[in-house]
N, C-alpha and C. Protein backbone atom coordinates (compact mmCIF):
# COMPACT_ATOMS: atom_id res chain seq x y z
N UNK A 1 4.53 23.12 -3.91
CA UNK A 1 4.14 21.98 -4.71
C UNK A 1 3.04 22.42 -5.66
N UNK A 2 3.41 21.99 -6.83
CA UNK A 2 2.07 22.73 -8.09
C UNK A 2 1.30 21.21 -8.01
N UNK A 3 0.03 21.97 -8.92
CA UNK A 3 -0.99 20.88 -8.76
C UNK A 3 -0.70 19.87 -9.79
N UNK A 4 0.52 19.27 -10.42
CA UNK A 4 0.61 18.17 -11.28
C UNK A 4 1.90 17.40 -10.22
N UNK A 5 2.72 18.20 -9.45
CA UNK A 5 3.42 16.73 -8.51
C UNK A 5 2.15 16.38 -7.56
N UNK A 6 1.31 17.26 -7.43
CA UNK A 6 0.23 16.93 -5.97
C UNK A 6 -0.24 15.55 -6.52
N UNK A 7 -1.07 15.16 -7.86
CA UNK A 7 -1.20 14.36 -8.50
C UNK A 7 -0.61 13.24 -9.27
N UNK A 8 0.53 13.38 -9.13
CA UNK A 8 1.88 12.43 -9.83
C UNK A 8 1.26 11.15 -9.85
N UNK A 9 1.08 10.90 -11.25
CA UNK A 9 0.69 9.62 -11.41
C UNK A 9 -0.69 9.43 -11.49
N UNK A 10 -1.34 9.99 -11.86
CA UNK A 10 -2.44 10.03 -11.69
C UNK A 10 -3.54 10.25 -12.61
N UNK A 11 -2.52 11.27 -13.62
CA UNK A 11 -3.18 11.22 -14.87
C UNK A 11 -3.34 10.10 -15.90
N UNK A 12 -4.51 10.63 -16.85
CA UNK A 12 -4.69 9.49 -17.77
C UNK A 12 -5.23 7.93 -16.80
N UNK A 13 -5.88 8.07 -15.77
CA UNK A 13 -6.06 6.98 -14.74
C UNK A 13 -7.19 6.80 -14.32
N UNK A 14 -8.08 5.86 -14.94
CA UNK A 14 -9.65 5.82 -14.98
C UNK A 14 -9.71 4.77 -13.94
N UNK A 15 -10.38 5.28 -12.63
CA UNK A 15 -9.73 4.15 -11.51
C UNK A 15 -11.23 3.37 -11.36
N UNK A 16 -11.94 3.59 -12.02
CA UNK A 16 -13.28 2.76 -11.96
C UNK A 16 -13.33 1.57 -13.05
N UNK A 17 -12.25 1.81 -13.71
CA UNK A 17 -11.69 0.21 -14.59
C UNK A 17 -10.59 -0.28 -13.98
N UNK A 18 -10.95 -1.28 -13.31
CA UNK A 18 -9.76 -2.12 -12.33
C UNK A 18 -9.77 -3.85 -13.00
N UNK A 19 -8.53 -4.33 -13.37
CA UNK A 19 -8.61 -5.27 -13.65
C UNK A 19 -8.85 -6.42 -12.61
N UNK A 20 -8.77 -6.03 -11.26
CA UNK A 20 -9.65 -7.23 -10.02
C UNK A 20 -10.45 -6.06 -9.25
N UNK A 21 -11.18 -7.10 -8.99
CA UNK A 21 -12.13 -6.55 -8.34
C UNK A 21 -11.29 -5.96 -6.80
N UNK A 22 -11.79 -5.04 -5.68
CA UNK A 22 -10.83 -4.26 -5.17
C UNK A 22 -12.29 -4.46 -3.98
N UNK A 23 -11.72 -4.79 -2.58
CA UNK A 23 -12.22 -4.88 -1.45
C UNK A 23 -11.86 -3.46 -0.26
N UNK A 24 -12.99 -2.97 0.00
CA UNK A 24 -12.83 -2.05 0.62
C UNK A 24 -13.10 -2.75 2.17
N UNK A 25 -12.57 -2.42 3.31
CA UNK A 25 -12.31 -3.44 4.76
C UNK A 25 -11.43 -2.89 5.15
N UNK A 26 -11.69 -3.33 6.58
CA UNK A 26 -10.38 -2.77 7.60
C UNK A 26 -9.89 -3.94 8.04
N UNK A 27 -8.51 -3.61 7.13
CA UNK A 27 -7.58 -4.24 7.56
C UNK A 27 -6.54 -3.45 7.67
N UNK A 28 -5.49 -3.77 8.90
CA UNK A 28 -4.40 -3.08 9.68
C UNK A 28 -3.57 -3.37 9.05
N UNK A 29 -2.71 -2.02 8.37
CA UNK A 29 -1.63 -1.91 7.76
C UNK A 29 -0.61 -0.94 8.10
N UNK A 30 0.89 -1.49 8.45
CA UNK A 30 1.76 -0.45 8.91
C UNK A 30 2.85 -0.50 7.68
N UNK A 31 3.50 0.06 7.07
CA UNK A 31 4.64 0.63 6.17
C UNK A 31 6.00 0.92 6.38
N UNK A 32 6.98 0.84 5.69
CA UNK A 32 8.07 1.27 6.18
C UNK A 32 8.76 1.83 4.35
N UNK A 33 9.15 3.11 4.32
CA UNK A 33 9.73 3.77 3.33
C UNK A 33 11.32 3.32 3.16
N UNK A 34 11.88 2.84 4.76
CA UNK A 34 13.00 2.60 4.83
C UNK A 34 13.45 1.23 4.54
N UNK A 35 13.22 0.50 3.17
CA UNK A 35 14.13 -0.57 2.59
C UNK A 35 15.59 -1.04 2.63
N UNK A 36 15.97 -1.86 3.68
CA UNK A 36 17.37 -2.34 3.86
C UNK A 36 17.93 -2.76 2.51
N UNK A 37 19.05 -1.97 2.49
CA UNK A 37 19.54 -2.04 1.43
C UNK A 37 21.42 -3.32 1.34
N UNK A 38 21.06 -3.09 3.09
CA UNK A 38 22.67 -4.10 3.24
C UNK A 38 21.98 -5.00 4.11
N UNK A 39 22.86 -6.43 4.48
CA UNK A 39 21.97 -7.67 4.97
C UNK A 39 21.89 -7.22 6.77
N UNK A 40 22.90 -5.96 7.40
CA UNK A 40 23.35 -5.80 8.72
C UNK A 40 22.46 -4.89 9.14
N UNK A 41 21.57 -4.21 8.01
CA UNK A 41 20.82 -2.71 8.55
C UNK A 41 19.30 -3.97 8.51
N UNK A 42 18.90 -4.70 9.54
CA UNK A 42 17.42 -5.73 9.86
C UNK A 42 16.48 -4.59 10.13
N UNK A 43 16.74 -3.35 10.74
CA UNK A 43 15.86 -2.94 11.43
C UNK A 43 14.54 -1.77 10.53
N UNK A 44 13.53 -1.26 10.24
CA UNK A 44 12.46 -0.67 9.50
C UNK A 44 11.88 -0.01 10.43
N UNK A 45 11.81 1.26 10.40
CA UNK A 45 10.64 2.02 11.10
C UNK A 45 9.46 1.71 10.80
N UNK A 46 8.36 1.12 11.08
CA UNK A 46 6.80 1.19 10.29
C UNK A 46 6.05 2.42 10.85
N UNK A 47 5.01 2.85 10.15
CA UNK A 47 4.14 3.61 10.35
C UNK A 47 3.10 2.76 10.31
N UNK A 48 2.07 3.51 10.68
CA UNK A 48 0.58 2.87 10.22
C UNK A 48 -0.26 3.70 9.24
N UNK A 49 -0.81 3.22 8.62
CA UNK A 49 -1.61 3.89 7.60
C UNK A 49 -3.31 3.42 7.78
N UNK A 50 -4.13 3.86 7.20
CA UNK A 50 -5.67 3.84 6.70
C UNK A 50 -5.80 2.92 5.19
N UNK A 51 -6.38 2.00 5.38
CA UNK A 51 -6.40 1.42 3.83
C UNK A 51 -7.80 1.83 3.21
N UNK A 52 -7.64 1.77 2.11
CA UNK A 52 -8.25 2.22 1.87
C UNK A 52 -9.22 1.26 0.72
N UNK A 53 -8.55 0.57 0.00
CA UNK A 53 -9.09 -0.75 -0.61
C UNK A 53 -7.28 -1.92 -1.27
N UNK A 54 -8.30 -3.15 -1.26
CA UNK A 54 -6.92 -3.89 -1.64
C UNK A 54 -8.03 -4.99 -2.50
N UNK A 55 -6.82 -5.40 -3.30
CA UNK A 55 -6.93 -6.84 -4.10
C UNK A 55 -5.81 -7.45 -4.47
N UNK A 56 -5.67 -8.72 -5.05
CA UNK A 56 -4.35 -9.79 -4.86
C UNK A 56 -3.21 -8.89 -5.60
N UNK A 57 -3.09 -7.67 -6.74
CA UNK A 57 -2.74 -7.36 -7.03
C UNK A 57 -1.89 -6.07 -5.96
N UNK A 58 -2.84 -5.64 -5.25
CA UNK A 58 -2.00 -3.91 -4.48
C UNK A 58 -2.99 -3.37 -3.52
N UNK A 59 -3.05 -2.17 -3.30
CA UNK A 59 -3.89 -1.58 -2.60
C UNK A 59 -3.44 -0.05 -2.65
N UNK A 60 -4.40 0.74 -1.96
CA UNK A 60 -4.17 1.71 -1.82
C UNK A 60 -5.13 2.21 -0.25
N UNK A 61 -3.87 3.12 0.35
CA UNK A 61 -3.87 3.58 1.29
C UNK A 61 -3.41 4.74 1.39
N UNK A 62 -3.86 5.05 2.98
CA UNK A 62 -3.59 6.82 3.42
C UNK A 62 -2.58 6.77 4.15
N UNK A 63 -1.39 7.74 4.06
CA UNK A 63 -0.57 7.62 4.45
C UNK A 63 0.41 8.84 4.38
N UNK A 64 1.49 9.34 5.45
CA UNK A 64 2.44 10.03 5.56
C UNK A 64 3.70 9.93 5.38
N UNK A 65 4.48 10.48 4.62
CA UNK A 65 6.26 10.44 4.24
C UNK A 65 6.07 10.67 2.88
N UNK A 66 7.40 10.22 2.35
CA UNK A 66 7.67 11.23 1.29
C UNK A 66 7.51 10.15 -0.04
N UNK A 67 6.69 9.92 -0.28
CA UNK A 67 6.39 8.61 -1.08
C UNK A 67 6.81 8.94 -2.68
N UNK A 68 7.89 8.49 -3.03
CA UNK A 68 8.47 8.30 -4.46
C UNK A 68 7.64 7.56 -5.54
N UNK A 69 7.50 8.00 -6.63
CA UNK A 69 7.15 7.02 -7.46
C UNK A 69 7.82 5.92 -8.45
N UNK A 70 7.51 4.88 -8.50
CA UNK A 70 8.47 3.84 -8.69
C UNK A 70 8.87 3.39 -7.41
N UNK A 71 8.98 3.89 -6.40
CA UNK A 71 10.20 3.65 -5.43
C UNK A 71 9.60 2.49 -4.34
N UNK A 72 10.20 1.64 -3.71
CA UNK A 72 9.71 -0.03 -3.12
C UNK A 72 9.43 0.30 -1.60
N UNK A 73 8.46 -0.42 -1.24
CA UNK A 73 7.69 0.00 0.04
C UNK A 73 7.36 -1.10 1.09
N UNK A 74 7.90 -1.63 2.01
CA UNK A 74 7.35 -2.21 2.59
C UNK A 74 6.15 -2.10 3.37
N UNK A 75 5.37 -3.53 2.91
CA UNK A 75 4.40 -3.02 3.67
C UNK A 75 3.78 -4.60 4.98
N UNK A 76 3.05 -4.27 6.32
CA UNK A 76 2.95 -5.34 7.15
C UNK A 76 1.27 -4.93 6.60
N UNK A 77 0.56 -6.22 6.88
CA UNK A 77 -0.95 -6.73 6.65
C UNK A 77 -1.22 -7.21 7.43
N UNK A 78 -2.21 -7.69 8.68
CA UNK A 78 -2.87 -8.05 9.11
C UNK A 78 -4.08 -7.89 8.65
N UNK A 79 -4.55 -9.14 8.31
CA UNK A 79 -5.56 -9.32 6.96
C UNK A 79 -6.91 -9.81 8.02
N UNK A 80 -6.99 -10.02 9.34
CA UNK A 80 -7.67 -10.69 10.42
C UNK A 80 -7.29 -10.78 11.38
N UNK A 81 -8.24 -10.67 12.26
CA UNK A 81 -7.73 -10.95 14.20
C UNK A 81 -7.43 -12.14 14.35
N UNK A 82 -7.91 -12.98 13.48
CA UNK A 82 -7.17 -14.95 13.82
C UNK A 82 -6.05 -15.46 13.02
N UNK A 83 -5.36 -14.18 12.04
CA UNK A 83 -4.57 -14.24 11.27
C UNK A 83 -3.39 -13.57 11.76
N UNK A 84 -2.10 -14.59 11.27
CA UNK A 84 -0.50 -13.45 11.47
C UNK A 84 -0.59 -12.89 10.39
N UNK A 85 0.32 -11.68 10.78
CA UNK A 85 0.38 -10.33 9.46
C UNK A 85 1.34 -11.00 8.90
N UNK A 86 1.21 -10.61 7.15
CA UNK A 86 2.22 -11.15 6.16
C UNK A 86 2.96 -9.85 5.88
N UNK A 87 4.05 -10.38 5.73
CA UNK A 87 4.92 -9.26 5.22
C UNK A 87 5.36 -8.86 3.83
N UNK A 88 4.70 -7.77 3.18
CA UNK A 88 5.14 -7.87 1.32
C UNK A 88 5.50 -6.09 1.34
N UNK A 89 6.58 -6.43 0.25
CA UNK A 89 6.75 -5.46 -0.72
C UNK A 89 6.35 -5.58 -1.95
N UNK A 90 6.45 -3.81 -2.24
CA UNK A 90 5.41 -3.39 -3.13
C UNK A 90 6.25 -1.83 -3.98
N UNK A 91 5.48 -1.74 -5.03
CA UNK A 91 6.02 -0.60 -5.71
C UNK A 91 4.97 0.39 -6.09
N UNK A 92 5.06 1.66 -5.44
CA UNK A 92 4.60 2.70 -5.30
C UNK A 92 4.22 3.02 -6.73
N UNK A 93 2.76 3.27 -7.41
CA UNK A 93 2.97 3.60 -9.06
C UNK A 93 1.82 4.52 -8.89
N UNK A 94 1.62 5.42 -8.21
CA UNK A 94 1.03 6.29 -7.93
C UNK A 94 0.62 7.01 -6.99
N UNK A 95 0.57 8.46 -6.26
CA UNK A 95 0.44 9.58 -5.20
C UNK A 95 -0.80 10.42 -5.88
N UNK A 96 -1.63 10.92 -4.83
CA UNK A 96 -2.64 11.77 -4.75
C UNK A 96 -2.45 12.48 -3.52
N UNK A 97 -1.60 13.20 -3.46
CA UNK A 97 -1.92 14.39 -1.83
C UNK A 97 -2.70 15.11 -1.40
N UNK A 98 -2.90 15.05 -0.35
CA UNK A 98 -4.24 14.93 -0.31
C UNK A 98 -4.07 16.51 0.82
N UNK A 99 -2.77 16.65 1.52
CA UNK A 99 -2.04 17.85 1.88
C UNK A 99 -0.44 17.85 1.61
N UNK A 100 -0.09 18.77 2.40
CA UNK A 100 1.12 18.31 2.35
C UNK A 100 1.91 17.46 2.73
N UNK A 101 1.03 16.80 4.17
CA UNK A 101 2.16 15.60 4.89
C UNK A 101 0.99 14.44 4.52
N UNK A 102 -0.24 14.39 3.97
CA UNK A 102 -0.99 13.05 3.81
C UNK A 102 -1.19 12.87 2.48
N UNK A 103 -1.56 11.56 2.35
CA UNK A 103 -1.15 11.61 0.58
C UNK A 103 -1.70 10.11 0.45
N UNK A 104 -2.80 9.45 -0.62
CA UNK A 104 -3.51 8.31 -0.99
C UNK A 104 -2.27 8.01 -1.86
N UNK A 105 -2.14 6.46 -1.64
CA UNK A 105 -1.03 6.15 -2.48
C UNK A 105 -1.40 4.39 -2.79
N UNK A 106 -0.61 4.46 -3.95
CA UNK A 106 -1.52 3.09 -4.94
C UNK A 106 -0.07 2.30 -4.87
N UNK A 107 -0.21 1.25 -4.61
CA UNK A 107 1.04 -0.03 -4.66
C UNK A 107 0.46 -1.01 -5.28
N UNK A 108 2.10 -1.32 -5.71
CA UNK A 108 1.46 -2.94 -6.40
C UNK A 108 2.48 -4.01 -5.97
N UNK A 109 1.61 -4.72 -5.69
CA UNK A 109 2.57 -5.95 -4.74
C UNK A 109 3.22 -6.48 -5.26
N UNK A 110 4.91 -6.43 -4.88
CA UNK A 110 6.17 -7.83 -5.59
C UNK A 110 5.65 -8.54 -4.82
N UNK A 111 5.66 -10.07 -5.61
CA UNK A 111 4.85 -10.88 -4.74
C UNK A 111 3.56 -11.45 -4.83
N UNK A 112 2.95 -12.31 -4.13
CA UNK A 112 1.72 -12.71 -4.39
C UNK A 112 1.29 -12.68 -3.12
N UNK A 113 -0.14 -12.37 -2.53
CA UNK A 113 -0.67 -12.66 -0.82
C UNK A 113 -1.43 -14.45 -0.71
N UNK A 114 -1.49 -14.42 0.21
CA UNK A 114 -1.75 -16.02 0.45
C UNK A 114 -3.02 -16.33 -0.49
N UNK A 115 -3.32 -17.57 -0.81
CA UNK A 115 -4.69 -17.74 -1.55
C UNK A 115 -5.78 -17.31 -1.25
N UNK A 116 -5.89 -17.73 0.34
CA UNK A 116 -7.29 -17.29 0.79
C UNK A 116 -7.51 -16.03 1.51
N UNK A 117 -6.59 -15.04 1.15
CA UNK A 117 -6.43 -13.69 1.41
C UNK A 117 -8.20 -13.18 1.38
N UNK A 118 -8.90 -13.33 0.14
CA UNK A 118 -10.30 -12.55 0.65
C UNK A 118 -11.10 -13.08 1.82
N UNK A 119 -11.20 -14.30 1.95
CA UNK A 119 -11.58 -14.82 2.91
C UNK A 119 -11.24 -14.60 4.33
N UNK A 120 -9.86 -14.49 4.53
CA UNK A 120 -9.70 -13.59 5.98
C UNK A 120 -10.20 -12.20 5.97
N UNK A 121 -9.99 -11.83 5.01
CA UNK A 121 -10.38 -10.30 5.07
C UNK A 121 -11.91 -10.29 4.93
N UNK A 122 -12.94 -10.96 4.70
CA UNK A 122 -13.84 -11.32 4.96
C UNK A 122 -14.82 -11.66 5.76
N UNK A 123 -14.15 -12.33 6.77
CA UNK A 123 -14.17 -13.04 7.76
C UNK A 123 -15.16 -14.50 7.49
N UNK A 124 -14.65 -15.31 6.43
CA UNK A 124 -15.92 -16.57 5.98
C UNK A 124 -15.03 -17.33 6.23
């Protein structure tokens, strides 16, 4: 791997201009690369990942597999311990590897998260 796929996506990307503001917190997030593509295949492997920051728009997290760009991601949230995890997909629009099997990766949510999403993640 040369050092411009290690970075894919990444250039030209001034990540200290964010159009929302971006919450750094632990919140529990597991993934699945494997998107059902027919209505009979229900089932998704998840992983778990490290987040790393989120806002209503995406997030970005640490994470293992072979992460495409462009390519659709499920992802589970548990946004709080008094909260059920929501379930969203998202589209992968950027990789930073960080080795060869771990890799910071930037999504952007199809979808919208509940309103009071900072607030659980908050805990107010």
């Amino acid at each position: 791997m040369n050092n411009q796929e290690a970075n894919e996506g990444t250039e030209n990307k001034d990540l200290t201009e964010r159009a929302s503001e971006r919450l750094k917190h632990h919140v529990s997030i597991a993934y699945s690369l494997d998107i059902s593509k027919t209505p009979e295949h229900k089932s998704s492997l998840y992983q778990f990942g490290t987040l790393f920051d989120i806002n209503e728009r995406g997030i970005c997290f640490e994470g293992s597999g072979k992460f495409q760009m462009h390519g659709i991601i499920s992802l589970y949230l548990k946004l709080s311990n008094d909260s059920s995890g929501i379930k969203m997909l998202g589209k992968i629009i950027w990789t930073k590897w960080l080795s060869e099997e771990r890799a910071l990766v930037g999504v952007k949510f199809i979808g919208i998260l509940p309103p009071d999403w900072g607030k659980l993640v908050l805990g107010d």
